[in-house]
C-alpha atoms as a PDB file:
ATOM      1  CA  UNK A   1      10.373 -12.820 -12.077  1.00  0.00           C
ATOM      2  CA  UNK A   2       6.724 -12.576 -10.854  1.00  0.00           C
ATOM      3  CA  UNK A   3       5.138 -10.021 -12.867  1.00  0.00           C
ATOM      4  CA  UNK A   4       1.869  -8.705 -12.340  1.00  0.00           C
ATOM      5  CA  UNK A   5       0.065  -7.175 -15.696  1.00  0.00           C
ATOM      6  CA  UNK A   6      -1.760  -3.511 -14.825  1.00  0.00           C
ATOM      7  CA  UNK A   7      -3.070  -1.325 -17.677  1.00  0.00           C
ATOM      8  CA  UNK A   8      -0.977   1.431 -16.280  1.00  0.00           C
ATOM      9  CA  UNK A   9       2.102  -0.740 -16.712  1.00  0.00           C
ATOM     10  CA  UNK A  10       3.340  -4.253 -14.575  1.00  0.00           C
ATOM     11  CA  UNK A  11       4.016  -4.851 -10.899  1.00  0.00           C
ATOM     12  CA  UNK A  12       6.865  -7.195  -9.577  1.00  0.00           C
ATOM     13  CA  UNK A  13       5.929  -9.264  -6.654  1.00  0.00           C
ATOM     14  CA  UNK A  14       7.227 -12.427  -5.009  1.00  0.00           C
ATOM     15  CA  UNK A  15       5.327 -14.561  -3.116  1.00  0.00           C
ATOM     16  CA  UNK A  16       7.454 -16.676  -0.267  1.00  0.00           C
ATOM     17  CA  UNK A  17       5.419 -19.662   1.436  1.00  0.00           C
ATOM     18  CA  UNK A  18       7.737 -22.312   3.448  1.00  0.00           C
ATOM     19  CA  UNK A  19       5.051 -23.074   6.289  1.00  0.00           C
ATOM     20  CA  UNK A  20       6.845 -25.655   9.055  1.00  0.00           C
ATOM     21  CA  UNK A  21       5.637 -29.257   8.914  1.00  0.00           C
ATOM     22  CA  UNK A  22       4.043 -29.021  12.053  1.00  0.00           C
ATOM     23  CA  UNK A  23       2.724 -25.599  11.883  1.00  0.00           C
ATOM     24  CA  UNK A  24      -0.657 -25.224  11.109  1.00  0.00           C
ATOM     25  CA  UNK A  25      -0.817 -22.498   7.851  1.00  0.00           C
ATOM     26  CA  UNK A  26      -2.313 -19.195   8.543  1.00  0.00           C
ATOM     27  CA  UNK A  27      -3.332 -16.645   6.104  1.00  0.00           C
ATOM     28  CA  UNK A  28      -0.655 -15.166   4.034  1.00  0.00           C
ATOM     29  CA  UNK A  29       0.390 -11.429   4.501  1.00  0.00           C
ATOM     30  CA  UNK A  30       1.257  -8.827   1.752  1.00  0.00           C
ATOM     31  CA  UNK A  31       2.969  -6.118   2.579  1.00  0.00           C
ATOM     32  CA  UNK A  32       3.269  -2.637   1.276  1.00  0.00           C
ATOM     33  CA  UNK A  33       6.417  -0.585   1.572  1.00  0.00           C
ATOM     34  CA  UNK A  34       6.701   3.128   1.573  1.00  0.00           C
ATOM     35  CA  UNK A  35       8.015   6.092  -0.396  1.00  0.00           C
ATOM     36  CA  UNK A  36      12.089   5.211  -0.967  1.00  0.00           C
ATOM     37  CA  UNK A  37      11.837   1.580  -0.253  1.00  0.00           C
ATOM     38  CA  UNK A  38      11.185  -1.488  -1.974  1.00  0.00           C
ATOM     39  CA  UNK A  39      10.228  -5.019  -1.545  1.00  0.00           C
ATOM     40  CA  UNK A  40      13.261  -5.668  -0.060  1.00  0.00           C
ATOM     41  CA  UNK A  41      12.604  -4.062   3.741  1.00  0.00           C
ATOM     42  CA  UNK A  42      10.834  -6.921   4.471  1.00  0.00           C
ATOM     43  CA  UNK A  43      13.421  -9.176   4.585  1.00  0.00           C
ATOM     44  CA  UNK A  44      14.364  -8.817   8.458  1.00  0.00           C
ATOM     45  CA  UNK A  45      10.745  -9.760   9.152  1.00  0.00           C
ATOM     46  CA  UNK A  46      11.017 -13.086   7.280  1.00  0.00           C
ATOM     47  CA  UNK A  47      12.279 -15.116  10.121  1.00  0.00           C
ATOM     48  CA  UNK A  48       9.262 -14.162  12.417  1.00  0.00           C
ATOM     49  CA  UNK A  49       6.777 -15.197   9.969  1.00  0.00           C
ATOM     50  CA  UNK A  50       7.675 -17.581   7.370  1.00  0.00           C
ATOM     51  CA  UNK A  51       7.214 -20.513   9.251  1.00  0.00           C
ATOM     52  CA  UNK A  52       3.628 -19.586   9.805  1.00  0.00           C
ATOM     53  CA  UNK A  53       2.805 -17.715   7.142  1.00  0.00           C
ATOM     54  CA  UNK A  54       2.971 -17.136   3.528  1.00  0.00           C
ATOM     55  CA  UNK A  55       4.220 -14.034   2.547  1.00  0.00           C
ATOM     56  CA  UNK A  56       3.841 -11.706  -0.739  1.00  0.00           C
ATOM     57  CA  UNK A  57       6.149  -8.074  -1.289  1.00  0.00           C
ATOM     58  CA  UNK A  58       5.960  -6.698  -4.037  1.00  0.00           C
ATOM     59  CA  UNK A  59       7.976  -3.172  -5.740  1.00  0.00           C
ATOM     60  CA  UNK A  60       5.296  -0.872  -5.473  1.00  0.00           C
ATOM     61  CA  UNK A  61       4.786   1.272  -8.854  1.00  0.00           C
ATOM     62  CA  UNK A  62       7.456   4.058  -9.276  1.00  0.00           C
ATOM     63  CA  UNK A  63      10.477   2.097  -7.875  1.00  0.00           C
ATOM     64  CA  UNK A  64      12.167  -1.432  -8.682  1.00  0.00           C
ATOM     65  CA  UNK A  65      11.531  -3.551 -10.957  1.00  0.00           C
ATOM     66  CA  UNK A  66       7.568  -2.467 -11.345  1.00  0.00           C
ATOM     67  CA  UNK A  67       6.205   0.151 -13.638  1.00  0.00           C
ATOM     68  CA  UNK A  68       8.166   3.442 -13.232  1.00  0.00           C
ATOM     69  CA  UNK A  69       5.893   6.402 -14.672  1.00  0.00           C
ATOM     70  CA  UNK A  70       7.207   9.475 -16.687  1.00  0.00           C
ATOM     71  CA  UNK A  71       6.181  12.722 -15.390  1.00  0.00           C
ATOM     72  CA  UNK A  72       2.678  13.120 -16.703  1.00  0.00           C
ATOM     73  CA  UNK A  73       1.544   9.822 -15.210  1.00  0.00           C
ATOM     74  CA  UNK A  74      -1.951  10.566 -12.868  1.00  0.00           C
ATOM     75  CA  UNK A  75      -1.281   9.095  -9.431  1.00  0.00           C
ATOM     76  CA  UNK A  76      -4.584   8.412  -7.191  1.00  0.00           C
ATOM     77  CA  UNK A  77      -4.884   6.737  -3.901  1.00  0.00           C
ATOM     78  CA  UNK A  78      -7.752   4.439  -5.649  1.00  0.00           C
ATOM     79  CA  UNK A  79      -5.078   3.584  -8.223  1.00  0.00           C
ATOM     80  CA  UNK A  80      -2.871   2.596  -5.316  1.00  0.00           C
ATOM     81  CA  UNK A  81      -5.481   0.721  -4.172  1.00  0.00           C
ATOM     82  CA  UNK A  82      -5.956  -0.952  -7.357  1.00  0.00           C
ATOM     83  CA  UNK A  83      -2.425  -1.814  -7.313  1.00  0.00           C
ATOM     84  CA  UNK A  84      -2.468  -3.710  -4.067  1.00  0.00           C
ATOM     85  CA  UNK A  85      -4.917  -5.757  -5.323  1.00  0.00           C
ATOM     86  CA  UNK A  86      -3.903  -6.851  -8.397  1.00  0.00           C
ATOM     87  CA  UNK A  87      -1.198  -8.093  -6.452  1.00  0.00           C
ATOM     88  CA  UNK A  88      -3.144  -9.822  -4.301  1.00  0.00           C
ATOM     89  CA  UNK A  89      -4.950 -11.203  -6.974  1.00  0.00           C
ATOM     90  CA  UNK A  90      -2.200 -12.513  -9.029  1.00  0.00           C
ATOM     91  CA  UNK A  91      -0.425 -14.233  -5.950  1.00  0.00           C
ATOM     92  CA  UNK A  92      -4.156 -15.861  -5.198  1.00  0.00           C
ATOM     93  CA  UNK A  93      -4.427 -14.001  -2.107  1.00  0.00           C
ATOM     94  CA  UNK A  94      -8.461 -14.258  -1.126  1.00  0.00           C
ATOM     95  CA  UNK A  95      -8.164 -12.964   2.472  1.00  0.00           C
ATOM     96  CA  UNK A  96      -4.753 -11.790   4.432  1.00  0.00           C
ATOM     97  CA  UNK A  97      -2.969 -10.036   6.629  1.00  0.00           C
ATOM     98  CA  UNK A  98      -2.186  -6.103   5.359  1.00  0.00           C
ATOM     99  CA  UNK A  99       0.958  -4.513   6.411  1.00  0.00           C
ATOM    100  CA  UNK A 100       1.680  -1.076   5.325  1.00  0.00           C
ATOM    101  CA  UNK A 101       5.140   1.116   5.939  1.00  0.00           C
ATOM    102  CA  UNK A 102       4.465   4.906   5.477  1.00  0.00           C
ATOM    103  CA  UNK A 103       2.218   5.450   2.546  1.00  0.00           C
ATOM    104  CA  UNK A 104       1.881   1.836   2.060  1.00  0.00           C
ATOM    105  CA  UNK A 105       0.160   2.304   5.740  1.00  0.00           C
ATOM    106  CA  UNK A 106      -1.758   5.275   4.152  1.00  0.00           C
ATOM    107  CA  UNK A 107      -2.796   3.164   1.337  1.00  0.00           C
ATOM    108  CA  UNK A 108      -3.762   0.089   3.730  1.00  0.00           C
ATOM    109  CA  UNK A 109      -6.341   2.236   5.213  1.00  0.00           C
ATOM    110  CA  UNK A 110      -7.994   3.048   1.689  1.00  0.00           C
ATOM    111  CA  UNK A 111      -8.028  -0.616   0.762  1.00  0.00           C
ATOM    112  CA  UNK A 112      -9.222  -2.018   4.041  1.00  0.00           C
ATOM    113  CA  UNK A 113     -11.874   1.012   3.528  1.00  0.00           C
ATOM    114  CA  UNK A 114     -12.221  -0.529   0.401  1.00  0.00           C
ATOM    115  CA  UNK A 115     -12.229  -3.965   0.669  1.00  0.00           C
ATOM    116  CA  UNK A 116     -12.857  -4.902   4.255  1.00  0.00           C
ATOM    117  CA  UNK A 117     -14.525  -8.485   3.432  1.00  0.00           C
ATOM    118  CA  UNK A 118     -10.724  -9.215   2.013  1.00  0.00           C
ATOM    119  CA  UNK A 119      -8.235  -7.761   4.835  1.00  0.00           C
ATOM    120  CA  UNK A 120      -7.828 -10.198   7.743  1.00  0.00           C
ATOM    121  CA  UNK A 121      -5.852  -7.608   9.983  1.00  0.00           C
ATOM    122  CA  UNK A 122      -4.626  -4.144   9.071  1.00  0.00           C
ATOM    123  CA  UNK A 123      -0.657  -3.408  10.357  1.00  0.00           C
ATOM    124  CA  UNK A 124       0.344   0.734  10.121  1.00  0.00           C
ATOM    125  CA  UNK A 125       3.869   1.719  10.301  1.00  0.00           C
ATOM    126  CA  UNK A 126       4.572   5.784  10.256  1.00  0.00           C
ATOM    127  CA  UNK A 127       1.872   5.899   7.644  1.00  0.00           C
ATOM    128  CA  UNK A 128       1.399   8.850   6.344  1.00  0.00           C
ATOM    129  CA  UNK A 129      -1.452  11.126   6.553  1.00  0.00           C
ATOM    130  CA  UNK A 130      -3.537  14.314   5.141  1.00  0.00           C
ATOM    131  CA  UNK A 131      -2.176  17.885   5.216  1.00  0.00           C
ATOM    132  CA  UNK A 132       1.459  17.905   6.531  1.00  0.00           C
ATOM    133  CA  UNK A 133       2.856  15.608   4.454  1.00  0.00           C
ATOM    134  CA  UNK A 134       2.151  17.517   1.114  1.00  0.00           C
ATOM    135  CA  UNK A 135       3.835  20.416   2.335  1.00  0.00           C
ATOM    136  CA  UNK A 136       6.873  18.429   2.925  1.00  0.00           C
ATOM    137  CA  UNK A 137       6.800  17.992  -0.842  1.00  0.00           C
ATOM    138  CA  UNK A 138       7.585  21.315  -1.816  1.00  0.00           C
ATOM    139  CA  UNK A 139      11.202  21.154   0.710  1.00  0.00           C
ATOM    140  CA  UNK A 140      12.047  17.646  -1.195  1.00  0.00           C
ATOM    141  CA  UNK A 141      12.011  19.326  -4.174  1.00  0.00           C
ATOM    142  CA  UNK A 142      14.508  21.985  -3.237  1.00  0.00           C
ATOM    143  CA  UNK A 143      16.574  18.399  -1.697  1.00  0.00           C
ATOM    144  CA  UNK A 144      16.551  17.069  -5.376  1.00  0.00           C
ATOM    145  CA  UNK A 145      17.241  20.148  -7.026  1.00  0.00           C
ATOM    146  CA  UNK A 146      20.252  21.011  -4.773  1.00  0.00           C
ATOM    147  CA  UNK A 147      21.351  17.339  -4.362  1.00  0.00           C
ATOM    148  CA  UNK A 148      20.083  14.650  -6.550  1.00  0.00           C
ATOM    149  CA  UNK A 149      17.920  11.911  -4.962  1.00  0.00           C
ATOM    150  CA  UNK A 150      21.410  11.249  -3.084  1.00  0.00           C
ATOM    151  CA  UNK A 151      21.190  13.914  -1.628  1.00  0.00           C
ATOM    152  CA  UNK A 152      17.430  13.843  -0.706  1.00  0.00           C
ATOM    153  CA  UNK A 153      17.650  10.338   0.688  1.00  0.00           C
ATOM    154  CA  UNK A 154      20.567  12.087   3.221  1.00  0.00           C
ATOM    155  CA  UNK A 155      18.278  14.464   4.233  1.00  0.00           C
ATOM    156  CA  UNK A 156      15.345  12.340   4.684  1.00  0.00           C
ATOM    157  CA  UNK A 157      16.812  10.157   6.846  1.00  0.00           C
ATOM    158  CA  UNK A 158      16.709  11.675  10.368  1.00  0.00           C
ATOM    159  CA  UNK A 159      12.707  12.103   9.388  1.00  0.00           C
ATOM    160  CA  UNK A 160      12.143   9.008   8.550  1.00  0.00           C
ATOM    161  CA  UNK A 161      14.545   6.844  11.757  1.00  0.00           C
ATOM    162  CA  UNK A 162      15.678   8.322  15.096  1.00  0.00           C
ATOM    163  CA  UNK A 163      19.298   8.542  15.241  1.00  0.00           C
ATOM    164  CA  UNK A 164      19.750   4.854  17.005  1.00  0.00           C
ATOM    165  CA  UNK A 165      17.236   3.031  15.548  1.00  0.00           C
ATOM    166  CA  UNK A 166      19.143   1.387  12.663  1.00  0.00           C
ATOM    167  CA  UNK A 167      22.369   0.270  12.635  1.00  0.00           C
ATOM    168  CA  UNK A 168      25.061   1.766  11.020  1.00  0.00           C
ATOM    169  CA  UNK A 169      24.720  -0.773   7.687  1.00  0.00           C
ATOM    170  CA  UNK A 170      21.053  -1.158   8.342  1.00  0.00           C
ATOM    171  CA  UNK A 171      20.918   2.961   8.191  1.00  0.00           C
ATOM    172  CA  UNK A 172      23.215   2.535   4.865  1.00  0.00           C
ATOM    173  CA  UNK A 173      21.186   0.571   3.061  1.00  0.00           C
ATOM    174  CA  UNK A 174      18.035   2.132   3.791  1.00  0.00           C
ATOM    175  CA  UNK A 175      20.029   5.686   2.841  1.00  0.00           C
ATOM    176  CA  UNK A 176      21.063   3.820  -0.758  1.00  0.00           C
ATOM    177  CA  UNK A 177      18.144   1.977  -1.178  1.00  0.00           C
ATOM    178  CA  UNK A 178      15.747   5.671  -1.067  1.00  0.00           C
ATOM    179  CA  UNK A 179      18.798   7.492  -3.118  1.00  0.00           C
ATOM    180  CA  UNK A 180      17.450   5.103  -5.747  1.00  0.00           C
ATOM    181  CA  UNK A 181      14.145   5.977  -6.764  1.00  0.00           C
ATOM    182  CA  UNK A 182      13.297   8.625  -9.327  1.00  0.00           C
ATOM    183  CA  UNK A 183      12.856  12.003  -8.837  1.00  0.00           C
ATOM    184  CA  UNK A 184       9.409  12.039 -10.042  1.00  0.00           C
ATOM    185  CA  UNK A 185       8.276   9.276  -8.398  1.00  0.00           C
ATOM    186  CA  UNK A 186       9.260  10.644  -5.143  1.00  0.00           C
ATOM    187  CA  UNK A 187       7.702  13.808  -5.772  1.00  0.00           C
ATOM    188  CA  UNK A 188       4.506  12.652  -7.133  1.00  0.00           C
ATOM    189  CA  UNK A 189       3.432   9.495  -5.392  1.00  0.00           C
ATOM    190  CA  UNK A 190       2.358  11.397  -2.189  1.00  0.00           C
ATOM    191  CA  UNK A 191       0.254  14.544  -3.211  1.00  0.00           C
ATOM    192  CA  UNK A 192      -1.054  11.694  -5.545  1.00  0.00           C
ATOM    193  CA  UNK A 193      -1.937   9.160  -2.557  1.00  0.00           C
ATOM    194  CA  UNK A 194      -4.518  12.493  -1.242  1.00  0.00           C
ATOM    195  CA  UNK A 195      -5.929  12.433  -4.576  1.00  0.00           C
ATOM    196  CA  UNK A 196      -8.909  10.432  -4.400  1.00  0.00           C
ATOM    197  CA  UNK A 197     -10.820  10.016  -8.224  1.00  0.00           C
ATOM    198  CA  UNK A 198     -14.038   9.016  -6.062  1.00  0.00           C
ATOM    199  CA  UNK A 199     -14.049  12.542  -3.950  1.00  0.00           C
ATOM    200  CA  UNK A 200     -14.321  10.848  -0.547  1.00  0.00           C
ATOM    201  CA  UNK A 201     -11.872  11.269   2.418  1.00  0.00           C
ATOM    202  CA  UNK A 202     -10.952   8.509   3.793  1.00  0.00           C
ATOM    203  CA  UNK A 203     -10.154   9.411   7.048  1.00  0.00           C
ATOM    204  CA  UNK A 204     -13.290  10.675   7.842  1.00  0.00           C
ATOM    205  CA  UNK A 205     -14.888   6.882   7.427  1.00  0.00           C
ATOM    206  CA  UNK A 206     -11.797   5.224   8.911  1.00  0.00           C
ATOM    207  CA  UNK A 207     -13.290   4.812  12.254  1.00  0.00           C
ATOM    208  CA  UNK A 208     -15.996   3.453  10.812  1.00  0.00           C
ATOM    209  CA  UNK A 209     -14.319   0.711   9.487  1.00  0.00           C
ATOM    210  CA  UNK A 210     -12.101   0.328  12.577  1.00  0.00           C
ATOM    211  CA  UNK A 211     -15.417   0.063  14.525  1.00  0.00           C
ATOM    212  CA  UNK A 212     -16.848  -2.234  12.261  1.00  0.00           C
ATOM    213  CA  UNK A 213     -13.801  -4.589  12.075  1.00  0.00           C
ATOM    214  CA  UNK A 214     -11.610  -4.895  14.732  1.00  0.00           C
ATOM    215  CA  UNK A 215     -13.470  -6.770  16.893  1.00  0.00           C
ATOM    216  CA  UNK A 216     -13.364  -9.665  14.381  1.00  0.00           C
ATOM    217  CA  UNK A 217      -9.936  -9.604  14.421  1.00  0.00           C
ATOM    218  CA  UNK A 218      -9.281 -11.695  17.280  1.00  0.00           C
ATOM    219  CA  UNK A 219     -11.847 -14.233  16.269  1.00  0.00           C
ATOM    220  CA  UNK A 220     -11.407 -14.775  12.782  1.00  0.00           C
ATOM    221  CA  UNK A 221      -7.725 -14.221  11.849  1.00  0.00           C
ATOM    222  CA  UNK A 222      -5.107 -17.127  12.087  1.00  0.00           C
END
């Protein structure tokens, strides 16, 4: 089991590389899930990309089998940050492909801020963003209090997936998988990921970096 040492605690990752014979090997991509899921919603995307591409996940920390902090722990988005790339680091990842899925999009956007020389491409799915979402915080604690993190994942759902976007197993496990993460990890990552140690917003500069960037995309990533 991969294990990536942190002095906040470890990280699991797993790094999957079967590039086809004939394929030509482009540069790997690590992906970041979101708040409620794990390493493991990934998996349906294997098939489109593994042939091509090598491919990290990893349990980001407060879930899985990576660090899971008590109560008092300080989330940051820069720690976040940090996280992504000791991952990267330990799987030997110099340049990639970034995918993000809700505030693993969020966080994408503070390490391609961050790092730009290293991210290839930069992938956003639902990610989440200033203002709004901390406000949600405060009716997900009234969802664990009445119901457990069962009962939170339940109630999440329809937020997270229109009604016939999953199916029926697909919408099971993703309910299960979220009913598994600890209450204060779901209550403390997010207002933590707006938490920035170095004061700066990172939206403001995003476009910025989008300006700066995305017009080597097309050239330089394979």
């Amino acid at each position: 089991m991969p294990l990536v040492e942190t002095p906040q605690g470890p990280l699991h990752y797993e790094t999957l590389e079967q590039t086809a014979p004939w394929q030509a090997r482009g540069l790997p991509v690590l992906f970041h899930h979101g708040i409620g899921s794990s390493s493991a919603l990934w998996r349906g995307w294997y098939p489109a990309l593994i042939d091509r591409h090598p491919m990290v996940v990893f349990d980001m920390r407060g879930c899985g089998r990576s660090h899971i902090p008590d109560a008092g722990f300080k989330w940051s988005l820069d720690r976040m940050v940090e996280d992504l790339f000791a991952v990267a680091d330990a799987a030997g990842l110099k340049r990639f492909h970034l995918v993000g899925e809700s505030i693993g999009g969020t966080i994408g956007l503070a390490a391609t801020i961050a790092r730009s020389d290293r991210i290839a491409t930069l992938t956003v799915s639902n990610g989440a963003h200033l203002g709004a979402t901390i406000g949600r915080v405060h009716a997900w604690k009234k969802q664990l209090d009445e119901g457990g993190s069962a009962g939170w994942s339940k109630a999440f759902m329809p937020d997270r997936f229109h009604a016939d976007a999953l199916s029926p197993e697909r919408w099971q496990w993703f309910e299960t998988e979220q009913a598994r993460w600890p209450r204060d990890s779901i209550l403390n990552a997010v207002p933590g990921s707006h938490r920035l140690n170095r004061g700066s917003n990172f939206l403001a500069v995003g476009s910025h970096i989008l300006n700066r960037r995305c017009a080597d995309v097309t050239r330089n990533s394979t």
